[in-house]
PDB file of N, CA and C in Angstrom:
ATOM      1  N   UNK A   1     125.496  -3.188  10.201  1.00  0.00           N
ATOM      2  CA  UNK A   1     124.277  -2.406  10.079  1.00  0.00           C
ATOM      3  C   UNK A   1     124.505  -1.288   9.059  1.00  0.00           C
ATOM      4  N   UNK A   2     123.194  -1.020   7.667  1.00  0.00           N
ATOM      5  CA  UNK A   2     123.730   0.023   7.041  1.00  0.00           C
ATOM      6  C   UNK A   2     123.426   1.189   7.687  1.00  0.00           C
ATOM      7  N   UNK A   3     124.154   2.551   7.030  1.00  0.00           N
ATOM      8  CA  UNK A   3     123.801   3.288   7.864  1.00  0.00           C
ATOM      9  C   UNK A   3     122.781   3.845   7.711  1.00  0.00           C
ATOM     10  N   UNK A   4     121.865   3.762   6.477  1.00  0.00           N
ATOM     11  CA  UNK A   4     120.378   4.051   6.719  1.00  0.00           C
ATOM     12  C   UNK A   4     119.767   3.931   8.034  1.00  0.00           C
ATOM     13  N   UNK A   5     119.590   2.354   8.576  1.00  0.00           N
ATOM     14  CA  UNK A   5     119.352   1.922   9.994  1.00  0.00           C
ATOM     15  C   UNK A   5     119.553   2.880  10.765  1.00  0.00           C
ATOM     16  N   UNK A   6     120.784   3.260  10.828  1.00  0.00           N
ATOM     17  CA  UNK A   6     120.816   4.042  11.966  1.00  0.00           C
ATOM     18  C   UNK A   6     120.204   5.352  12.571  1.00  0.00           C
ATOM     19  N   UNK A   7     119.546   5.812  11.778  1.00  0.00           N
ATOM     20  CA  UNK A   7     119.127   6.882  11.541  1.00  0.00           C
ATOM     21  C   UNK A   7     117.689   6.965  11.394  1.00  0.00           C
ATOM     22  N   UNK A   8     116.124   7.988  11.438  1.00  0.00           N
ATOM     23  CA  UNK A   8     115.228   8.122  11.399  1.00  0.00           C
ATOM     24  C   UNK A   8     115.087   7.722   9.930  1.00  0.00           C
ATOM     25  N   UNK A   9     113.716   7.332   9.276  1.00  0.00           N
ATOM     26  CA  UNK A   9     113.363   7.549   8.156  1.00  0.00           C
ATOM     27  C   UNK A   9     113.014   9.184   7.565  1.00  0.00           C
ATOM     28  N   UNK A  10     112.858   9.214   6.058  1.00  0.00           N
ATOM     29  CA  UNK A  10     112.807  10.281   5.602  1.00  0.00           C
ATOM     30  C   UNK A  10     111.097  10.591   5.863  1.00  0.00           C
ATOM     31  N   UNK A  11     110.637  10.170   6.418  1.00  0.00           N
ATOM     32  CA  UNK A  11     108.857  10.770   6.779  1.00  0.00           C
ATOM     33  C   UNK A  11     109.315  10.553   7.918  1.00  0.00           C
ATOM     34  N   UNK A  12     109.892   9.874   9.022  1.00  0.00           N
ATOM     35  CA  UNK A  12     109.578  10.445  10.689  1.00  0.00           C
ATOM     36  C   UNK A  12     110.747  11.664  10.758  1.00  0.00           C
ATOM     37  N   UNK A  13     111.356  11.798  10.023  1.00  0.00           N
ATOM     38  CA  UNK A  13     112.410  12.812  10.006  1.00  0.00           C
ATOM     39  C   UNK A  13     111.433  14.085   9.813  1.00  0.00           C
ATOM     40  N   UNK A  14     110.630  14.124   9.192  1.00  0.00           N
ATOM     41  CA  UNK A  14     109.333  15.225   8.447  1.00  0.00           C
ATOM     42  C   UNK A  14     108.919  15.445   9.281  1.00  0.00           C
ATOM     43  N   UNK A  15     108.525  14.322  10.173  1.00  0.00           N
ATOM     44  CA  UNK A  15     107.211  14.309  11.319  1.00  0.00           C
ATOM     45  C   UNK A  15     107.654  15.219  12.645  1.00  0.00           C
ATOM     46  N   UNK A  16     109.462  14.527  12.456  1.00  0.00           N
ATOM     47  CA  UNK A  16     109.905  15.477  14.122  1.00  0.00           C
ATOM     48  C   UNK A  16     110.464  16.727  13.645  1.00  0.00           C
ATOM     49  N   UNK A  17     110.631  17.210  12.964  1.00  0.00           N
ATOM     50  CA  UNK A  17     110.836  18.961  12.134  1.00  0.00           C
ATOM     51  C   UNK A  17     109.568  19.371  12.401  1.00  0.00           C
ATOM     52  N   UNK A  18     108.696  18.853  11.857  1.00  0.00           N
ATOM     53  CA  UNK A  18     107.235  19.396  12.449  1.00  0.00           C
ATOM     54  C   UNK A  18     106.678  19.559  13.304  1.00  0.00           C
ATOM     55  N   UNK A  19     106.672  18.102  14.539  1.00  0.00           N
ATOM     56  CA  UNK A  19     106.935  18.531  16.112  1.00  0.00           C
ATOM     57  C   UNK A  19     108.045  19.225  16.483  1.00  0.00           C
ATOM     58  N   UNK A  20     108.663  20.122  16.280  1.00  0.00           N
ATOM     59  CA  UNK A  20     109.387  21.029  16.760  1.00  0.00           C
ATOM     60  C   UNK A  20     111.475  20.923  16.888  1.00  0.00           C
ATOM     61  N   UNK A  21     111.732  19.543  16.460  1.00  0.00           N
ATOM     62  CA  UNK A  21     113.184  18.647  16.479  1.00  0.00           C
ATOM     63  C   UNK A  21     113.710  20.214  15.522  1.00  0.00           C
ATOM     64  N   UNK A  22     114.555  20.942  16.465  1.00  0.00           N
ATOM     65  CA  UNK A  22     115.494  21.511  15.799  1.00  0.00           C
ATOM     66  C   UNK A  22     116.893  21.666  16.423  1.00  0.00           C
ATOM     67  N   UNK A  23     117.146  20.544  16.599  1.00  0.00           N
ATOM     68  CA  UNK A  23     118.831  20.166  16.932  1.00  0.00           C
ATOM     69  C   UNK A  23     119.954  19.952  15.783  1.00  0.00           C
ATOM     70  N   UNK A  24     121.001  20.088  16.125  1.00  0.00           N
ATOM     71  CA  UNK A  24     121.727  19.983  14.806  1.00  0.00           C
ATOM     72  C   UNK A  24     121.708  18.440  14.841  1.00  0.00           C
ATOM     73  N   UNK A  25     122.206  18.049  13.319  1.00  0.00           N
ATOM     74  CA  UNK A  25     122.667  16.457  13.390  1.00  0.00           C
ATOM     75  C   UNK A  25     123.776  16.217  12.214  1.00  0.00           C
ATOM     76  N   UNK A  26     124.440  15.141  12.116  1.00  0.00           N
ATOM     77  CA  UNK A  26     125.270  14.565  11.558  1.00  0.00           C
ATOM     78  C   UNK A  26     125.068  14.482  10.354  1.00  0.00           C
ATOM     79  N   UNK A  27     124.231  13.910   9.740  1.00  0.00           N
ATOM     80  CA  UNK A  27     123.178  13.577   8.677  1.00  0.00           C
ATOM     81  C   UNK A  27     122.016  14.092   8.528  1.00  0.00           C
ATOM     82  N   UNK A  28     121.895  14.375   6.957  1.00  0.00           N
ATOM     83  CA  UNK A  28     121.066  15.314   6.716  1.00  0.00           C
ATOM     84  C   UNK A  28     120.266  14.386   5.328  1.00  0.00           C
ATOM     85  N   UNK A  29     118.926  14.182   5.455  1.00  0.00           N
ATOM     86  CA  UNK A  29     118.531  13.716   4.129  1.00  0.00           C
ATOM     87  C   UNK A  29     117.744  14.529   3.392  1.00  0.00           C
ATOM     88  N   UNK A  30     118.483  14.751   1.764  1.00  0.00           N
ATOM     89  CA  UNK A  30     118.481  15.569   0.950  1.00  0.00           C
ATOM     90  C   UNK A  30     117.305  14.867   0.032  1.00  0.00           C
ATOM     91  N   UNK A  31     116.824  15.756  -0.466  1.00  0.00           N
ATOM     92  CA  UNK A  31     115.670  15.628  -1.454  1.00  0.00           C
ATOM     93  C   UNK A  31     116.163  16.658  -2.425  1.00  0.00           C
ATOM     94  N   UNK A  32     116.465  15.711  -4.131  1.00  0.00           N
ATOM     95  CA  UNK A  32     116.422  16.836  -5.164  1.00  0.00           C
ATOM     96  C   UNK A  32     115.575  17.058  -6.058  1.00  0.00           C
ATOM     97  N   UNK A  33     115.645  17.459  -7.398  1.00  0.00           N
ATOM     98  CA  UNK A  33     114.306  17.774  -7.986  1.00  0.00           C
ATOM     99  C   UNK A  33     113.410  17.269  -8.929  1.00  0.00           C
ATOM    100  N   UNK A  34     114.333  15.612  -8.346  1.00  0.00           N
ATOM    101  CA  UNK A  34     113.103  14.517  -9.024  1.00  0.00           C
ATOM    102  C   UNK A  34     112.886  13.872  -7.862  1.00  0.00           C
ATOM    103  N   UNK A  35     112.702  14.706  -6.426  1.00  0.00           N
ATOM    104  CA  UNK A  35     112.218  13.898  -5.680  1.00  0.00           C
ATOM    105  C   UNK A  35     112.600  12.674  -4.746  1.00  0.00           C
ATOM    106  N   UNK A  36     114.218  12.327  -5.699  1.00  0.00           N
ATOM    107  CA  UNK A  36     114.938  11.336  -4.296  1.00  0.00           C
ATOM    108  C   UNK A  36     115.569  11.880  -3.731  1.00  0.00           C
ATOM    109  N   UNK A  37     115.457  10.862  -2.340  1.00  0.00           N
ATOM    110  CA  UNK A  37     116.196  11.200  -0.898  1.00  0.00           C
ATOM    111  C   UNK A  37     117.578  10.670  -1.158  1.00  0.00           C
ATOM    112  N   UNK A  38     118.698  11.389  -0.487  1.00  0.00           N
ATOM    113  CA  UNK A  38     119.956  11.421  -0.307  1.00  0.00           C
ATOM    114  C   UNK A  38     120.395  11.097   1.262  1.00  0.00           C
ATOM    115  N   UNK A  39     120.851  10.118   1.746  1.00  0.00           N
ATOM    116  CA  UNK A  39     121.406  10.356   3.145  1.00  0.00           C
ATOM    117  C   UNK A  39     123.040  10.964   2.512  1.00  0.00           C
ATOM    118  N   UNK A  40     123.041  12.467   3.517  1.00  0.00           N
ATOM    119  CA  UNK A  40     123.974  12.714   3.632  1.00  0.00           C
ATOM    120  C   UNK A  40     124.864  13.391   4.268  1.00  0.00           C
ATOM    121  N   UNK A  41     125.389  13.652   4.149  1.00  0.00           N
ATOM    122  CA  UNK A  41     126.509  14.574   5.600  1.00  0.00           C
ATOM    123  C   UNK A  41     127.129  15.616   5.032  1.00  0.00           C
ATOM    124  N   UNK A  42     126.926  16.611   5.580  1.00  0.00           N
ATOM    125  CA  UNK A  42     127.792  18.190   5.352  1.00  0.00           C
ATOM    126  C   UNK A  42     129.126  18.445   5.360  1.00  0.00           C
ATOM    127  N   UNK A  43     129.456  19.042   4.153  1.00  0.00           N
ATOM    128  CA  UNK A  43     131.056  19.379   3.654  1.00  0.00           C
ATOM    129  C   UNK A  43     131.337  20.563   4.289  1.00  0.00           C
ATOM    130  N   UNK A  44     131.176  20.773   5.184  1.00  0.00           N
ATOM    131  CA  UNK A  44     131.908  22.310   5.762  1.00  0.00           C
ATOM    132  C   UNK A  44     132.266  22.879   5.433  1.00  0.00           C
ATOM    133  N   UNK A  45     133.487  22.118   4.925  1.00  0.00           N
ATOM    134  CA  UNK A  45     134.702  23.538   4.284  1.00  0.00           C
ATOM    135  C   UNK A  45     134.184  23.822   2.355  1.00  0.00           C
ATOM    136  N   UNK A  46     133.258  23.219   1.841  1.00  0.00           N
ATOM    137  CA  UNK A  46     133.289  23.220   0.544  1.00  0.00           C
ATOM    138  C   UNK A  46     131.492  23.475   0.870  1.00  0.00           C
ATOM    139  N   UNK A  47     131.129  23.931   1.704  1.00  0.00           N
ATOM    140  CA  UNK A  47     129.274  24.016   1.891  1.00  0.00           C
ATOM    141  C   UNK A  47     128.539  23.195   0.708  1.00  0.00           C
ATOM    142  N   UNK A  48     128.745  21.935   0.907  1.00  0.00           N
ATOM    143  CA  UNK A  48     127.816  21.172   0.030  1.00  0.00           C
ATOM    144  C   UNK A  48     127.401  20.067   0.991  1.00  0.00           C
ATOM    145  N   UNK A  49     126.606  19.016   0.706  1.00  0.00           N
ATOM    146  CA  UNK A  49     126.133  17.435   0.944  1.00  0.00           C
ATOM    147  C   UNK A  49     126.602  16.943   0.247  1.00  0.00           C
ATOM    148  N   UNK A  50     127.200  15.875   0.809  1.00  0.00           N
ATOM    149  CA  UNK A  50     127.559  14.664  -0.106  1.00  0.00           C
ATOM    150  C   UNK A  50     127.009  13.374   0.142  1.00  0.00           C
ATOM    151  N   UNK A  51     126.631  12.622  -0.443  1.00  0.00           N
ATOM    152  CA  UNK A  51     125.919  11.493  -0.469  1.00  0.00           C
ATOM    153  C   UNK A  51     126.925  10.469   0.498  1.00  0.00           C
ATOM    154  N   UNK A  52     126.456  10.017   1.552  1.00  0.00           N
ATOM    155  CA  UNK A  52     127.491   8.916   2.205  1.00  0.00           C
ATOM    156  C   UNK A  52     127.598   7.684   1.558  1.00  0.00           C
ATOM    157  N   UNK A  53     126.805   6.909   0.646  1.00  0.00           N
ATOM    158  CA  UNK A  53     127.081   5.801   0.262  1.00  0.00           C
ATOM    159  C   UNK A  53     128.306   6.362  -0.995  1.00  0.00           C
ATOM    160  N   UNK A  54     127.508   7.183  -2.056  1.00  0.00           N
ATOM    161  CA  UNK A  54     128.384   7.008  -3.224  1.00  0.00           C
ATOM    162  C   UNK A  54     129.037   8.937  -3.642  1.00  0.00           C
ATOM    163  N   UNK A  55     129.424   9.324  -2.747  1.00  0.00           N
ATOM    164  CA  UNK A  55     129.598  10.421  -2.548  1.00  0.00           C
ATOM    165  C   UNK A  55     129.501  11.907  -3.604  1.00  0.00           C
ATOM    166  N   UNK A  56     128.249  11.424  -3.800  1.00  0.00           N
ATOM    167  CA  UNK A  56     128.057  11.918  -5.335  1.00  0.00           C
ATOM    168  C   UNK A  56     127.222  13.100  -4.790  1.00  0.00           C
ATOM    169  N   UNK A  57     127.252  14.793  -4.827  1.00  0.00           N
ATOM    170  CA  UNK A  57     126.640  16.482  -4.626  1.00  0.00           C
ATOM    171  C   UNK A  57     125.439  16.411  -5.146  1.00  0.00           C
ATOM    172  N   UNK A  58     124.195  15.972  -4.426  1.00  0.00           N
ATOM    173  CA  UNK A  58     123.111  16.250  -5.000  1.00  0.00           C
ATOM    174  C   UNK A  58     123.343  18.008  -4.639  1.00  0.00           C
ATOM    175  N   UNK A  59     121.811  17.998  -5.505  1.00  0.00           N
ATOM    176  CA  UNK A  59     121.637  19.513  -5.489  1.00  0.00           C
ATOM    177  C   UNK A  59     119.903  19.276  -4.547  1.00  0.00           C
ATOM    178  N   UNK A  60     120.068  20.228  -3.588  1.00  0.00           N
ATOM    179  CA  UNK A  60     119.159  20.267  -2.471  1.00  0.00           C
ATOM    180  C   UNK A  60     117.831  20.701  -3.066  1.00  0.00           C
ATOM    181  N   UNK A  61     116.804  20.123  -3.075  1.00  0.00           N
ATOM    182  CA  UNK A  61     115.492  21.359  -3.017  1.00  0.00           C
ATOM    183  C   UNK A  61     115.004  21.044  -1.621  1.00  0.00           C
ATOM    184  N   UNK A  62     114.908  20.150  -0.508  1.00  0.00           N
ATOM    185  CA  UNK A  62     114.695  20.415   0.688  1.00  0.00           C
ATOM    186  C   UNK A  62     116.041  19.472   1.315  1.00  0.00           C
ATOM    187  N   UNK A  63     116.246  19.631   2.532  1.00  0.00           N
ATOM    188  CA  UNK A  63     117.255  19.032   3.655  1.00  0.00           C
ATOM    189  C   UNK A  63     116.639  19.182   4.433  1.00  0.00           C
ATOM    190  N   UNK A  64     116.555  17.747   5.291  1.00  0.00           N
ATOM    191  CA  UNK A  64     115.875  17.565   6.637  1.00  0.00           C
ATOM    192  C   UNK A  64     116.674  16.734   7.289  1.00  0.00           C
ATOM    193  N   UNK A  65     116.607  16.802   8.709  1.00  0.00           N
ATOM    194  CA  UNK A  65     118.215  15.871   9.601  1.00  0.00           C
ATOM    195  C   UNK A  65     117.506  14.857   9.441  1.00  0.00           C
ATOM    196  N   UNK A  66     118.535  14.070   9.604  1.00  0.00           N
ATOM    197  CA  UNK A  66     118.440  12.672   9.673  1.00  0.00           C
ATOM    198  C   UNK A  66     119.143  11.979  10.673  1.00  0.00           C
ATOM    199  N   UNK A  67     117.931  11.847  12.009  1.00  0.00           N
ATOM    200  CA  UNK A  67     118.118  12.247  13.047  1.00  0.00           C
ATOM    201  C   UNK A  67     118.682  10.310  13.582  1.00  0.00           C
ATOM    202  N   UNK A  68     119.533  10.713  14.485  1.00  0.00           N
ATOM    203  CA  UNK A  68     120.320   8.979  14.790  1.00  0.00           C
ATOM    204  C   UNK A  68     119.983   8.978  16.138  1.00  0.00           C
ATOM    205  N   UNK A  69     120.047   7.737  16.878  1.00  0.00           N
ATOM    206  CA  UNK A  69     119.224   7.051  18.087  1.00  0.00           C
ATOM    207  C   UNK A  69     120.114   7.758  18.917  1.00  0.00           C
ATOM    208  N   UNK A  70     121.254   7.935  19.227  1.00  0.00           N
ATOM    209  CA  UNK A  70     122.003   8.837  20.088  1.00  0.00           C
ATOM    210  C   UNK A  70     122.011   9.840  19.796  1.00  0.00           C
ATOM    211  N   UNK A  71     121.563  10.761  19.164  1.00  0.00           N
ATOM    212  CA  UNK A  71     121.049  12.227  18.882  1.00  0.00           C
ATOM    213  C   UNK A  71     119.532  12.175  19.762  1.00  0.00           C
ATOM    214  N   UNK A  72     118.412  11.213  19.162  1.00  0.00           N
ATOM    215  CA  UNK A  72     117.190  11.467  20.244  1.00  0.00           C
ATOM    216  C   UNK A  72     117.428  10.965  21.533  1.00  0.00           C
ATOM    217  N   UNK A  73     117.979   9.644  22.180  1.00  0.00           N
ATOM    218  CA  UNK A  73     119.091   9.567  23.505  1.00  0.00           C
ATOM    219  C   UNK A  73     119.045  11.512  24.089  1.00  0.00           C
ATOM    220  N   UNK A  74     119.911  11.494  23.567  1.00  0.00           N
ATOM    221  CA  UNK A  74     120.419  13.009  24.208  1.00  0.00           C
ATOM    222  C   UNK A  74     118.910  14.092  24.452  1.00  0.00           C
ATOM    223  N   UNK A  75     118.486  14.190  23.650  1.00  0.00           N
ATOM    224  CA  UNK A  75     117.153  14.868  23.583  1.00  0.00           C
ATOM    225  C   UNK A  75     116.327  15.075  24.718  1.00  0.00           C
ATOM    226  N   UNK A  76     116.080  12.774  24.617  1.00  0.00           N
ATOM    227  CA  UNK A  76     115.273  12.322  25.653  1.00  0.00           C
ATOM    228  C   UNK A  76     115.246  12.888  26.754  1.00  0.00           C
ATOM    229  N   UNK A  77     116.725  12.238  26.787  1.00  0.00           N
ATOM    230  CA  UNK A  77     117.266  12.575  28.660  1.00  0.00           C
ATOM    231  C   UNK A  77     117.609  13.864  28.627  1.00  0.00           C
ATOM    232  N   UNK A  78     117.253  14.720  28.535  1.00  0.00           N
ATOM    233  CA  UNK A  78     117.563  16.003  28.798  1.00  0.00           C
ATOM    234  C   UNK A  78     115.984  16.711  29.283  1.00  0.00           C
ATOM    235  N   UNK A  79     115.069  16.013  28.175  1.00  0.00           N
ATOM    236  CA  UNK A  79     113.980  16.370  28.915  1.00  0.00           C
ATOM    237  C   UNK A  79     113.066  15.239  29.764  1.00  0.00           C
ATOM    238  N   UNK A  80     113.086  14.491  29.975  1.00  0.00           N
ATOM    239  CA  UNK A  80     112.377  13.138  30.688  1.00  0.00           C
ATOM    240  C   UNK A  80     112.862  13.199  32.349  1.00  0.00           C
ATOM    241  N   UNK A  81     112.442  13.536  33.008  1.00  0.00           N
ATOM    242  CA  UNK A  81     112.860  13.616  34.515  1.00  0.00           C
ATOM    243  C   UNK A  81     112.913  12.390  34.797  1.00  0.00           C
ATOM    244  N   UNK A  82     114.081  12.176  35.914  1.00  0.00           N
ATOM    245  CA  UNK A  82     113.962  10.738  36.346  1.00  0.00           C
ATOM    246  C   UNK A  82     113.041   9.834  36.986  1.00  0.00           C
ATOM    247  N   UNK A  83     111.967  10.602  37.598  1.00  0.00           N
ATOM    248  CA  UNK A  83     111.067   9.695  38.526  1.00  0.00           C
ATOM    249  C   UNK A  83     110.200   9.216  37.304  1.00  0.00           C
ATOM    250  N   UNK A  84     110.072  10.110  36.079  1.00  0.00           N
ATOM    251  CA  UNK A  84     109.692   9.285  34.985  1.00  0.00           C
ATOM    252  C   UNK A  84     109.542   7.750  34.855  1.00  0.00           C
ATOM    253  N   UNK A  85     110.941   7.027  35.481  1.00  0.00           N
ATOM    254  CA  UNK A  85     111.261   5.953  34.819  1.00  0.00           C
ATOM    255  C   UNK A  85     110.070   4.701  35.785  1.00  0.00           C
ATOM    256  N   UNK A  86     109.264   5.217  36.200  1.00  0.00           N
ATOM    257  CA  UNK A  86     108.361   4.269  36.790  1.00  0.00           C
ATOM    258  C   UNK A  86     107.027   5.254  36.970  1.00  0.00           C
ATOM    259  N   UNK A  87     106.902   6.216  36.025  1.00  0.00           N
ATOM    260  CA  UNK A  87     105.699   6.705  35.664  1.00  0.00           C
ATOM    261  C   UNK A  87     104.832   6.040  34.942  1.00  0.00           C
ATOM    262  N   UNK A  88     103.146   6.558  34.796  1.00  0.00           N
ATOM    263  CA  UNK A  88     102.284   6.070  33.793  1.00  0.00           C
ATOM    264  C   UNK A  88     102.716   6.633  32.582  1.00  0.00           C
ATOM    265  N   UNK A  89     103.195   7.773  32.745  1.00  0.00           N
ATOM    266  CA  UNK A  89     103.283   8.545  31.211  1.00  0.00           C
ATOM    267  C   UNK A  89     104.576   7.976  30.729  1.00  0.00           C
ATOM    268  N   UNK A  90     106.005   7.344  31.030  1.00  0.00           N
ATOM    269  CA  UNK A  90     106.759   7.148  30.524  1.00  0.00           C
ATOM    270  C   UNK A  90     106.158   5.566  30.172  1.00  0.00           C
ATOM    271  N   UNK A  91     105.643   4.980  30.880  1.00  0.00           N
ATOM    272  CA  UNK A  91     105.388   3.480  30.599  1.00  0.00           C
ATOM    273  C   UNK A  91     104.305   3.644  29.253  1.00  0.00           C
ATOM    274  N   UNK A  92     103.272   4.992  29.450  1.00  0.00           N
ATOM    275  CA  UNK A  92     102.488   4.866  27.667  1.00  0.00           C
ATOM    276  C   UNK A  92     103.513   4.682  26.360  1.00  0.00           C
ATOM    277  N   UNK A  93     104.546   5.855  26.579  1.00  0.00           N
ATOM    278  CA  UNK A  93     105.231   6.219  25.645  1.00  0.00           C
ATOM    279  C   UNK A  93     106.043   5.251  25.406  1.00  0.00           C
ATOM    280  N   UNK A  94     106.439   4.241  26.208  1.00  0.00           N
ATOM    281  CA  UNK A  94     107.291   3.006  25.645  1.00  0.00           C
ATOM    282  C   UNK A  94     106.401   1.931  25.103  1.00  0.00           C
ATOM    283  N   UNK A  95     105.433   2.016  25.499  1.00  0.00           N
ATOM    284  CA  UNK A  95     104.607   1.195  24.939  1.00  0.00           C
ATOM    285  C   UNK A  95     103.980   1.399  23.423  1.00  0.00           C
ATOM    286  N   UNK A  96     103.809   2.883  23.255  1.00  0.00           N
ATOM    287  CA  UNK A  96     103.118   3.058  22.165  1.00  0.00           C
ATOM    288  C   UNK A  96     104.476   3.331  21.005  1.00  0.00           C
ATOM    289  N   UNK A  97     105.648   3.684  21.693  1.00  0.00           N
ATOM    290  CA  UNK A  97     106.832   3.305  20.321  1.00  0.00           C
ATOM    291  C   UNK A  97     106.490   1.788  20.452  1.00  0.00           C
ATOM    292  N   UNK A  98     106.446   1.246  21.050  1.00  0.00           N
ATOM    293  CA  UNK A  98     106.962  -0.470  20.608  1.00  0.00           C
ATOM    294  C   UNK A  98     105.752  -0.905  20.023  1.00  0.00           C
ATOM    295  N   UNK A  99     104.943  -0.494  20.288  1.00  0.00           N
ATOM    296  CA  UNK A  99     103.883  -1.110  19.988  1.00  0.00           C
ATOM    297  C   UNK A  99     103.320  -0.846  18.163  1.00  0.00           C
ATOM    298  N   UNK A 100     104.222   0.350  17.486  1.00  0.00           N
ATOM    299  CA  UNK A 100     104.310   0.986  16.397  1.00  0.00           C
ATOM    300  C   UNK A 100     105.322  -0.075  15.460  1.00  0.00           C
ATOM    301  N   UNK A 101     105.821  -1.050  15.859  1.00  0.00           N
ATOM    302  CA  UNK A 101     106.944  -2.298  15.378  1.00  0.00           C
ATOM    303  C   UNK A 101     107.723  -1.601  14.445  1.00  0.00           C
ATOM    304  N   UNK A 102     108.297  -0.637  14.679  1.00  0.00           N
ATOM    305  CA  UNK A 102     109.417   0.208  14.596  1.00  0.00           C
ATOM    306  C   UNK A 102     110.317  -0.654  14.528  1.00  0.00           C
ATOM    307  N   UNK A 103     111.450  -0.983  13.206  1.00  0.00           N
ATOM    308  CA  UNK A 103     112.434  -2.038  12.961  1.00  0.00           C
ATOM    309  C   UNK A 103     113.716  -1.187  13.215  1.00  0.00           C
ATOM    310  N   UNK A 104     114.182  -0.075  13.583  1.00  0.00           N
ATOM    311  CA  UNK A 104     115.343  -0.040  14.290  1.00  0.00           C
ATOM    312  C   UNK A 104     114.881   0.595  15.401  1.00  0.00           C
ATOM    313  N   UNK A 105     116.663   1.098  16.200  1.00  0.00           N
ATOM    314  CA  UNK A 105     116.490   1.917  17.543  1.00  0.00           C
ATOM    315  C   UNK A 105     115.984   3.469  16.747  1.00  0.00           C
ATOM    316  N   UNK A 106     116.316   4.018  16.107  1.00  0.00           N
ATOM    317  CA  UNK A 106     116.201   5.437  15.842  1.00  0.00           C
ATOM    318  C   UNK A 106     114.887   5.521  15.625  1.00  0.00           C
ATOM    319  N   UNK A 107     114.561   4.919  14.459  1.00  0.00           N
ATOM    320  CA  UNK A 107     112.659   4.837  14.806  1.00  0.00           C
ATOM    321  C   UNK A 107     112.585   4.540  15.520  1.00  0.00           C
ATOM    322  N   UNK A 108     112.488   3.456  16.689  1.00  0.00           N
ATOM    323  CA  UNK A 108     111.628   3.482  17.813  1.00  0.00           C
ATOM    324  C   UNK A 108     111.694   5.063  18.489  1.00  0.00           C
ATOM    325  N   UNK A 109     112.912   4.963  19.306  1.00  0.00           N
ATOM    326  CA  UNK A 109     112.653   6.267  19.941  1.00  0.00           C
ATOM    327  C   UNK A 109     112.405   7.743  18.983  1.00  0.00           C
ATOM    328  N   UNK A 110     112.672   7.561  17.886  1.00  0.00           N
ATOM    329  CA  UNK A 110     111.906   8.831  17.128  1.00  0.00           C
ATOM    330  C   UNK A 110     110.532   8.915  17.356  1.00  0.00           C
ATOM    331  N   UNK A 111     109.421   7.558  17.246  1.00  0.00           N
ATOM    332  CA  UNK A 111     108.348   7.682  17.271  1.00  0.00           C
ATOM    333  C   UNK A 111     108.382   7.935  19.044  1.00  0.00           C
ATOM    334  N   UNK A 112     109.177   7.587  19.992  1.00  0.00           N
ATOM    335  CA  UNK A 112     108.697   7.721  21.510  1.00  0.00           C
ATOM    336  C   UNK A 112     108.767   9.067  21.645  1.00  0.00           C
ATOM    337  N   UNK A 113     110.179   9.906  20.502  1.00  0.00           N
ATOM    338  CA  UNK A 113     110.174  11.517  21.137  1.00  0.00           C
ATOM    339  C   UNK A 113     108.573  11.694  20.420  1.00  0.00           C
ATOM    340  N   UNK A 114     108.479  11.901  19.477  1.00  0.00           N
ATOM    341  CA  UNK A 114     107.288  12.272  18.763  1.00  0.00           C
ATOM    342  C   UNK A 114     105.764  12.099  19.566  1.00  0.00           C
ATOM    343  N   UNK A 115     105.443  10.696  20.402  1.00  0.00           N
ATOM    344  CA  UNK A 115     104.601  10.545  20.783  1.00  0.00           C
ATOM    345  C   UNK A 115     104.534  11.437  22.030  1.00  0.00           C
ATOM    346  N   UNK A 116     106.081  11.791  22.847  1.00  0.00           N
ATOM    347  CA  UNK A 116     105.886  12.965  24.227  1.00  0.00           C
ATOM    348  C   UNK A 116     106.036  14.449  23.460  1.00  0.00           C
ATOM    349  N   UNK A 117     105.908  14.707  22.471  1.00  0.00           N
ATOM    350  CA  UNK A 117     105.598  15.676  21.843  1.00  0.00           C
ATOM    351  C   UNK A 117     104.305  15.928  21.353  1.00  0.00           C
ATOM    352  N   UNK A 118     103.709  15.334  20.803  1.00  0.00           N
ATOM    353  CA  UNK A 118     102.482  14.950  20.340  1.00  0.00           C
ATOM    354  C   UNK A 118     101.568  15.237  21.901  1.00  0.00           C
ATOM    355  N   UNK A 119     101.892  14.721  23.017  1.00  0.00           N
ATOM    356  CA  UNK A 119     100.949  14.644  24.208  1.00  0.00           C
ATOM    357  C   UNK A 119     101.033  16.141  25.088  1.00  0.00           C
ATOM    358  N   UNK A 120     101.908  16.474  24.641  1.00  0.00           N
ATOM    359  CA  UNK A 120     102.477  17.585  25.427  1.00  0.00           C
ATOM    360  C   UNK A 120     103.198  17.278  26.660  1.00  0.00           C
ATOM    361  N   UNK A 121     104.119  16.160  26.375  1.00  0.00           N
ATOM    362  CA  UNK A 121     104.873  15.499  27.659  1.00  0.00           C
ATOM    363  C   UNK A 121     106.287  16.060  27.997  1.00  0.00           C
ATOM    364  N   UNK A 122     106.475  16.918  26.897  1.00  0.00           N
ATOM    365  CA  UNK A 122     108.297  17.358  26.656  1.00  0.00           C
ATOM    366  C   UNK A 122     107.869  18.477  26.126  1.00  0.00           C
TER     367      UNK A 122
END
């Protein structure tokens, strides 16, 4: 799997910064100032991004996470109570990610956090 997959796209990544997603993450996708996206991951000790495929320093004009299916996992379950799991409201929200034909796990449940955000469910 590349590791794009693994991870939100660069518009649902937009979408959950905007619903309120301010957790740290692993990956960060960089936008420079012609406009392409960078998946990339933070140099700590040298404060830059580096591109994970070809490890090449864009220069940032925005950074937004680039949020991975076990990053929203954690999220979820932190806010989703358990009797949830045979609720109406958890059964909408699985329905309306799947029903969005979301081609990995990170989109799906990106669009499921988004949709209990969106409702005022979380």
């Amino acid at each position: 799997m590349k590791i794009e997959e693994k991870v939100t796209s660069l518009e649902l990544s937009k979408r959950m910064v905007k619903l309120g997603w301010d957790y740290e993450t692993e990956r960060y996708w960089v936008e420079d100032i012609n406009n392409k996206a960078y998946l990339c991951r933070l140099d700590k000790k040298r404060d830059v991004f580096v591109d994970i495929t070809t490890e090449l320093e864009p220069l940032p004009i925005s950074v937004i996470p680039a949020i991975d299916a076990i990053e929203i996992g954690e999220r979820l379950k932190a806010f989703v109570l358990p009797e949830w799991n045979s609720s109406e409201k958890w059964h909408n929200a699985q329905r309306n990610s799947m029903d969005c034909n979301a081609n990995t796990e990170a989109e799906s449940k990106g669009l499921m956090w988004c949709y209990l955000k969106e409702n005022k469910l979380i």
